[in-house]
PDB file of N, CA and C in Angstrom:
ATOM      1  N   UNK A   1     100.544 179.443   1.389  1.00  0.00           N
ATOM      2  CA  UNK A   1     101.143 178.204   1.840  1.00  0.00           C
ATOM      3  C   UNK A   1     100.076 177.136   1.977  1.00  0.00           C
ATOM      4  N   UNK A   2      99.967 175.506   1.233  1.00  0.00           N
ATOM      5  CA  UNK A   2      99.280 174.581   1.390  1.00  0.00           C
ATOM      6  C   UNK A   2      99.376 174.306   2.896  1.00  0.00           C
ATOM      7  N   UNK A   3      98.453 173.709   3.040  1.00  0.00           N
ATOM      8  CA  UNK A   3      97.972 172.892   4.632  1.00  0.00           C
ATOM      9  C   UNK A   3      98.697 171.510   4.630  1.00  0.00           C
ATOM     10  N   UNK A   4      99.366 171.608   5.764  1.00  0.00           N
ATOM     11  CA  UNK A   4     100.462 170.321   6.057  1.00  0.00           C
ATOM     12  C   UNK A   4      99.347 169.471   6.561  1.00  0.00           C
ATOM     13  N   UNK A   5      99.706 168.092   6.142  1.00  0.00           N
ATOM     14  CA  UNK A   5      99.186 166.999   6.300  1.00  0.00           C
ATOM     15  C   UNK A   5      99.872 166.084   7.202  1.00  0.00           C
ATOM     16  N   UNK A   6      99.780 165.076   8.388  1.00  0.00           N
ATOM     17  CA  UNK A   6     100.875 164.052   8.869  1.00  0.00           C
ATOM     18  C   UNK A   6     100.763 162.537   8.537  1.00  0.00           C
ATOM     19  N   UNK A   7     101.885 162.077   8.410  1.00  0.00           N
ATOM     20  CA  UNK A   7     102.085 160.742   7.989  1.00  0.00           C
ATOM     21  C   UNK A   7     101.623 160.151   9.383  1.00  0.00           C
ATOM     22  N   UNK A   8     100.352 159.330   8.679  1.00  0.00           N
ATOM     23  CA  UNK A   8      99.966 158.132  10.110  1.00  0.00           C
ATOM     24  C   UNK A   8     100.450 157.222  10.445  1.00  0.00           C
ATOM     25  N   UNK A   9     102.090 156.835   9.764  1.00  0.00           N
ATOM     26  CA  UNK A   9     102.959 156.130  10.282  1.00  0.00           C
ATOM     27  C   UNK A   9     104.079 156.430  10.848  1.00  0.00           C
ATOM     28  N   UNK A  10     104.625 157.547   9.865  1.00  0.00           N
ATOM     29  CA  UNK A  10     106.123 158.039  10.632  1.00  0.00           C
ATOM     30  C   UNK A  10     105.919 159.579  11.184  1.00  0.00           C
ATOM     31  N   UNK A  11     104.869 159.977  11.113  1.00  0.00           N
ATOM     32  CA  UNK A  11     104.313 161.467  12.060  1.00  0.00           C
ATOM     33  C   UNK A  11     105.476 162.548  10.930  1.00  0.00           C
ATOM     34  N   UNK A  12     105.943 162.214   9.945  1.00  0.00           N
ATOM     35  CA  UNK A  12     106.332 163.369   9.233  1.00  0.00           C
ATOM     36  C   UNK A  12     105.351 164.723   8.461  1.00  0.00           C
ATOM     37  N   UNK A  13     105.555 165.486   8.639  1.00  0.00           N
ATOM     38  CA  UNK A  13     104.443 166.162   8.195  1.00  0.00           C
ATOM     39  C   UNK A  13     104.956 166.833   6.612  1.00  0.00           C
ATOM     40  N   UNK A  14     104.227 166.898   5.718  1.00  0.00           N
ATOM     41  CA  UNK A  14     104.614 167.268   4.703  1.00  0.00           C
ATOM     42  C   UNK A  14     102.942 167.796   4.152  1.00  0.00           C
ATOM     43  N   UNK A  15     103.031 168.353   2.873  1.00  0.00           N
ATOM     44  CA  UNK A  15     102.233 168.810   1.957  1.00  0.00           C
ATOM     45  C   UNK A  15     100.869 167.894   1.061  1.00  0.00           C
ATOM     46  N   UNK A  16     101.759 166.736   0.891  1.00  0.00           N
ATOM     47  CA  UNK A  16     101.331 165.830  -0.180  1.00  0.00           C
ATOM     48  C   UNK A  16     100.447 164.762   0.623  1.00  0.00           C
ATOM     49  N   UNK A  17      99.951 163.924  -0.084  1.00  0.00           N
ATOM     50  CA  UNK A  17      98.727 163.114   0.440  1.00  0.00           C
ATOM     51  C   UNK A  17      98.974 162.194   0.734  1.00  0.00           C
ATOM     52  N   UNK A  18     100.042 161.650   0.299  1.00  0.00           N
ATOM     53  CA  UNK A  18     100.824 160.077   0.710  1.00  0.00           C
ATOM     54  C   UNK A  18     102.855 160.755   1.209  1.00  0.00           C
ATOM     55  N   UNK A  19     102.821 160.426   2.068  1.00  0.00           N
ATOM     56  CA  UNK A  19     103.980 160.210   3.051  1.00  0.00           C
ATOM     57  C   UNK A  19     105.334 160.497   1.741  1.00  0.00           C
ATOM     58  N   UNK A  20     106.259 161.465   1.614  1.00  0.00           N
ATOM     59  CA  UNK A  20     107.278 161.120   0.747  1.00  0.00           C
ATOM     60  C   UNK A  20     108.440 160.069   1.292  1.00  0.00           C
ATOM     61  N   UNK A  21     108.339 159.480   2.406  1.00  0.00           N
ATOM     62  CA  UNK A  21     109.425 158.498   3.207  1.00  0.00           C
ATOM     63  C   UNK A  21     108.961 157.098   3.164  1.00  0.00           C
ATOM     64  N   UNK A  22     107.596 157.089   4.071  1.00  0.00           N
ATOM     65  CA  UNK A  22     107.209 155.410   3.614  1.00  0.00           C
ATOM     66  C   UNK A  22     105.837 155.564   3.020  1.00  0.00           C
ATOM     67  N   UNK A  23     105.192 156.004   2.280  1.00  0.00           N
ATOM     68  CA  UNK A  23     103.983 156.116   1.309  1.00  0.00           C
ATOM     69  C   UNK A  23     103.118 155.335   2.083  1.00  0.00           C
ATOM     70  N   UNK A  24     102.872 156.055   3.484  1.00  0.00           N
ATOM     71  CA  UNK A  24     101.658 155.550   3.802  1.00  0.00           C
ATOM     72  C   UNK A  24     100.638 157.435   3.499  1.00  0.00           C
ATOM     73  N   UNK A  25      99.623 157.019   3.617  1.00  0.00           N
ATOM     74  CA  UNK A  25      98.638 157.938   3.727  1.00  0.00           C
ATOM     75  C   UNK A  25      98.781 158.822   4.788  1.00  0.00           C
ATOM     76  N   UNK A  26      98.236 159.886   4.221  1.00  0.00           N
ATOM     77  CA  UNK A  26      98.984 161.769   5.558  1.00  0.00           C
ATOM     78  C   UNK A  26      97.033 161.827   6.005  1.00  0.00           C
ATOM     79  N   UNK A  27      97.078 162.587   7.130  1.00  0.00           N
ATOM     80  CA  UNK A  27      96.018 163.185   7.688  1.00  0.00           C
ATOM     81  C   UNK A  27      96.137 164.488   8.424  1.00  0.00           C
ATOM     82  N   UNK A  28      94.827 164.772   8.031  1.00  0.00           N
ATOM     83  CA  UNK A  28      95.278 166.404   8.092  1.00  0.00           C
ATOM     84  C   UNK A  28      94.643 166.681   9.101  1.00  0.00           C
ATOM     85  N   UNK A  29      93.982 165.925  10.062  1.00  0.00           N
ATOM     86  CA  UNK A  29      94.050 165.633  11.614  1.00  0.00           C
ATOM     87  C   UNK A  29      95.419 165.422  12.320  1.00  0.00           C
ATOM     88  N   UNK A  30      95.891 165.991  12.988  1.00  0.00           N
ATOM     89  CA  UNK A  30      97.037 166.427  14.055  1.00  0.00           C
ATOM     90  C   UNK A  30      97.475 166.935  14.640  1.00  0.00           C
ATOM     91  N   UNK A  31      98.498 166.730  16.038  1.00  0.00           N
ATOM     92  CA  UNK A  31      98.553 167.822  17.033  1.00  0.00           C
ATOM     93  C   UNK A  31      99.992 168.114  17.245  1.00  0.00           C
ATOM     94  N   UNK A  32     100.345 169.530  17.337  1.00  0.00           N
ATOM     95  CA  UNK A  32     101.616 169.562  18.141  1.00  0.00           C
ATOM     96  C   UNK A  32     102.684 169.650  16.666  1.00  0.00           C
ATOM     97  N   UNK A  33     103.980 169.889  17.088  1.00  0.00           N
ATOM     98  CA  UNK A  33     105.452 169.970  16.133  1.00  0.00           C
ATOM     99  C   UNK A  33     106.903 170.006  16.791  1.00  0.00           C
ATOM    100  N   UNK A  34     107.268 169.026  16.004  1.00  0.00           N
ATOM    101  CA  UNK A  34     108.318 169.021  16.612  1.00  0.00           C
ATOM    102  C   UNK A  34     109.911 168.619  15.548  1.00  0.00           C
ATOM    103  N   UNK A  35     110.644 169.921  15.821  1.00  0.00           N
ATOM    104  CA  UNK A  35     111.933 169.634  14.639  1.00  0.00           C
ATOM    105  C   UNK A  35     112.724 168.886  14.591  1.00  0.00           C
ATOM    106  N   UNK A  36     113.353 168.234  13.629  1.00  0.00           N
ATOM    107  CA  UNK A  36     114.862 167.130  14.089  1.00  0.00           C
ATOM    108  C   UNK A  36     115.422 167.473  13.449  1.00  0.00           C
ATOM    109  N   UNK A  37     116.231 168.101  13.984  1.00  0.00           N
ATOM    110  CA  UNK A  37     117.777 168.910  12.866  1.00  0.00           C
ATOM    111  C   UNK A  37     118.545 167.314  12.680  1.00  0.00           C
ATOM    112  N   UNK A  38     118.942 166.733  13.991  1.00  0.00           N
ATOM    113  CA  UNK A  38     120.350 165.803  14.077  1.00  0.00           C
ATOM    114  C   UNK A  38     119.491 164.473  14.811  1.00  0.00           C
ATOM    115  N   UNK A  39     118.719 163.398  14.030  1.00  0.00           N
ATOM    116  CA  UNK A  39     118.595 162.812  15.030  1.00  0.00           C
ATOM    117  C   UNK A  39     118.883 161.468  15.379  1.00  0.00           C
ATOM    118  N   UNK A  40     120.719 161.483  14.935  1.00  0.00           N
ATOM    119  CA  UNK A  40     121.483 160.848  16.062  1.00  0.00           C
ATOM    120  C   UNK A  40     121.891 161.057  17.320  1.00  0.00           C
ATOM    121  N   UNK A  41     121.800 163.175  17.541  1.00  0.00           N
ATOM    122  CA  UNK A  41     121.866 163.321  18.624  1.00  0.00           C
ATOM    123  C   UNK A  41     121.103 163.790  19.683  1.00  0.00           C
ATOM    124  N   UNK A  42     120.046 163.655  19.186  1.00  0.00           N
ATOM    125  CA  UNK A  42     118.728 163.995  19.673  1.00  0.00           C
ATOM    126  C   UNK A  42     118.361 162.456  20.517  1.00  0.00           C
ATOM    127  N   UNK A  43     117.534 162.893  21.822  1.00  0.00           N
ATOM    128  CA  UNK A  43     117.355 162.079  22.803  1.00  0.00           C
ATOM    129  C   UNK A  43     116.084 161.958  22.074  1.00  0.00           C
ATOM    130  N   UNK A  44     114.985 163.121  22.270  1.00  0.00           N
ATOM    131  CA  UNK A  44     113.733 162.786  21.794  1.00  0.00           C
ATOM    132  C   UNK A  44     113.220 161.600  20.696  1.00  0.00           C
ATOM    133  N   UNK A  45     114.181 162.118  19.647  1.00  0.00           N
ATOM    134  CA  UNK A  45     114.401 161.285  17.919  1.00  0.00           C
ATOM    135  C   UNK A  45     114.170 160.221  18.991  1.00  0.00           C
ATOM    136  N   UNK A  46     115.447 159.361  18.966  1.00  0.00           N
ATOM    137  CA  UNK A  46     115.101 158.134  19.798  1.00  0.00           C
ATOM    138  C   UNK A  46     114.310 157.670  20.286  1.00  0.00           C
ATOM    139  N   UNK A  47     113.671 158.734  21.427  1.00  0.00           N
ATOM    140  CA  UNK A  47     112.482 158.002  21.937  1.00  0.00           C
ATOM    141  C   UNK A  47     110.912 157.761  21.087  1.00  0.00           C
ATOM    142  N   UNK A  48     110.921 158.776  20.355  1.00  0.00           N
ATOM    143  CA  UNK A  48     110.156 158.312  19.017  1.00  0.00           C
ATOM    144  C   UNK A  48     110.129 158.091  17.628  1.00  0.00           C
ATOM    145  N   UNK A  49     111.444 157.046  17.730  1.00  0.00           N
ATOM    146  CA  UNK A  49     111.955 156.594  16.650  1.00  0.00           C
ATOM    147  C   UNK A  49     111.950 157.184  15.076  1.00  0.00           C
ATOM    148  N   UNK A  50     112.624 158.443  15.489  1.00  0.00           N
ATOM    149  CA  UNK A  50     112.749 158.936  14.205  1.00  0.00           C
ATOM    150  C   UNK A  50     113.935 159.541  13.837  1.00  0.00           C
ATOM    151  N   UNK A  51     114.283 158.785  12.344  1.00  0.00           N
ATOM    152  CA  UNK A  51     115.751 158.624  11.943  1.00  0.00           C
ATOM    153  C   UNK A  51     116.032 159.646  10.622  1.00  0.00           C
ATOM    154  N   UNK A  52     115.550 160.296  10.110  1.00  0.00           N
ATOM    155  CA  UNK A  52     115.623 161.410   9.257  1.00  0.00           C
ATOM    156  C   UNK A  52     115.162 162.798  10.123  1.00  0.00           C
ATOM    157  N   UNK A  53     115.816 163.909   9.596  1.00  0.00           N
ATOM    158  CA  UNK A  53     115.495 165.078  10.057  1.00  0.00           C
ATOM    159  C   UNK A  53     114.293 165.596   9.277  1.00  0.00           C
ATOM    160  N   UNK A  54     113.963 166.718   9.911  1.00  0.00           N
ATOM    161  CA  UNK A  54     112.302 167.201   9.412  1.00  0.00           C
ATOM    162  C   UNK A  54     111.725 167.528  10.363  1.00  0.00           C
ATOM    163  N   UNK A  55     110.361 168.204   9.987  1.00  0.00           N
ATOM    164  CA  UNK A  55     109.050 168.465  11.127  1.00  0.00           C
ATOM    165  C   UNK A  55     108.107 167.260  11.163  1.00  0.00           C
ATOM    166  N   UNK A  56     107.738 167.082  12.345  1.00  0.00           N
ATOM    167  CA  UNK A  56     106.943 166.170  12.523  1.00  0.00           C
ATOM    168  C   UNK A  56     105.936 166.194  13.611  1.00  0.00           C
ATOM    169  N   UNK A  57     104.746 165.505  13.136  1.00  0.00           N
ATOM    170  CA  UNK A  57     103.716 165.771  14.393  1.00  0.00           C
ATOM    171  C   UNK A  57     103.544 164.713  15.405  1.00  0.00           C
ATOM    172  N   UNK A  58     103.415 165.734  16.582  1.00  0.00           N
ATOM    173  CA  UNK A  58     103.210 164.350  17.766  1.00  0.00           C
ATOM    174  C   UNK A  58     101.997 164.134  18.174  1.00  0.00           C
ATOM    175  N   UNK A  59     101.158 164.445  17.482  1.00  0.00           N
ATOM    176  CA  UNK A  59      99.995 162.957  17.484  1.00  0.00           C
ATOM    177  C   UNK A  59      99.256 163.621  15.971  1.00  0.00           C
ATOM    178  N   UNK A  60      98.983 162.016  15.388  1.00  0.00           N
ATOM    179  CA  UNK A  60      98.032 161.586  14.163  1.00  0.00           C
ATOM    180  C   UNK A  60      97.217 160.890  14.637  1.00  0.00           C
ATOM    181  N   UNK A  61      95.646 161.562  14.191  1.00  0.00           N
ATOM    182  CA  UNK A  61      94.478 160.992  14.291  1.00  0.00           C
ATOM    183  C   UNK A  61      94.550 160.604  12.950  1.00  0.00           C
TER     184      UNK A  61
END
């Protein structure tokens, strides 16, 4: 399995080197995970504005 990288804008974490959502640049400095199955009904989503489901990291250096 490749080494997940996080988007330093939308904290999505994926594989690839540039973000597949908003093509900013990934870093493979990051802490923490967190899933969004649904996140219209997710409180968290909201509070850190995130509107597609996926893994994502909660903090990018």
């Amino acid at each position: 399995m490749k080494e997940l990288n996080a988007c330093k804008n939308c904290h999505l974490l994926t594989e690839k080197d540039t973000c597949p959502v908003c093509s900013t640049p990934t870093s493979k400095r990051w802490r923490g995970v967190i899933i969004i199955l649904d996140p219209s009904r997710s409180e968290i989503a909201k509070k850190i504005n995130i509107s597609k489901p996926g893994k994502y990291a909660l903090k990018v250096q």
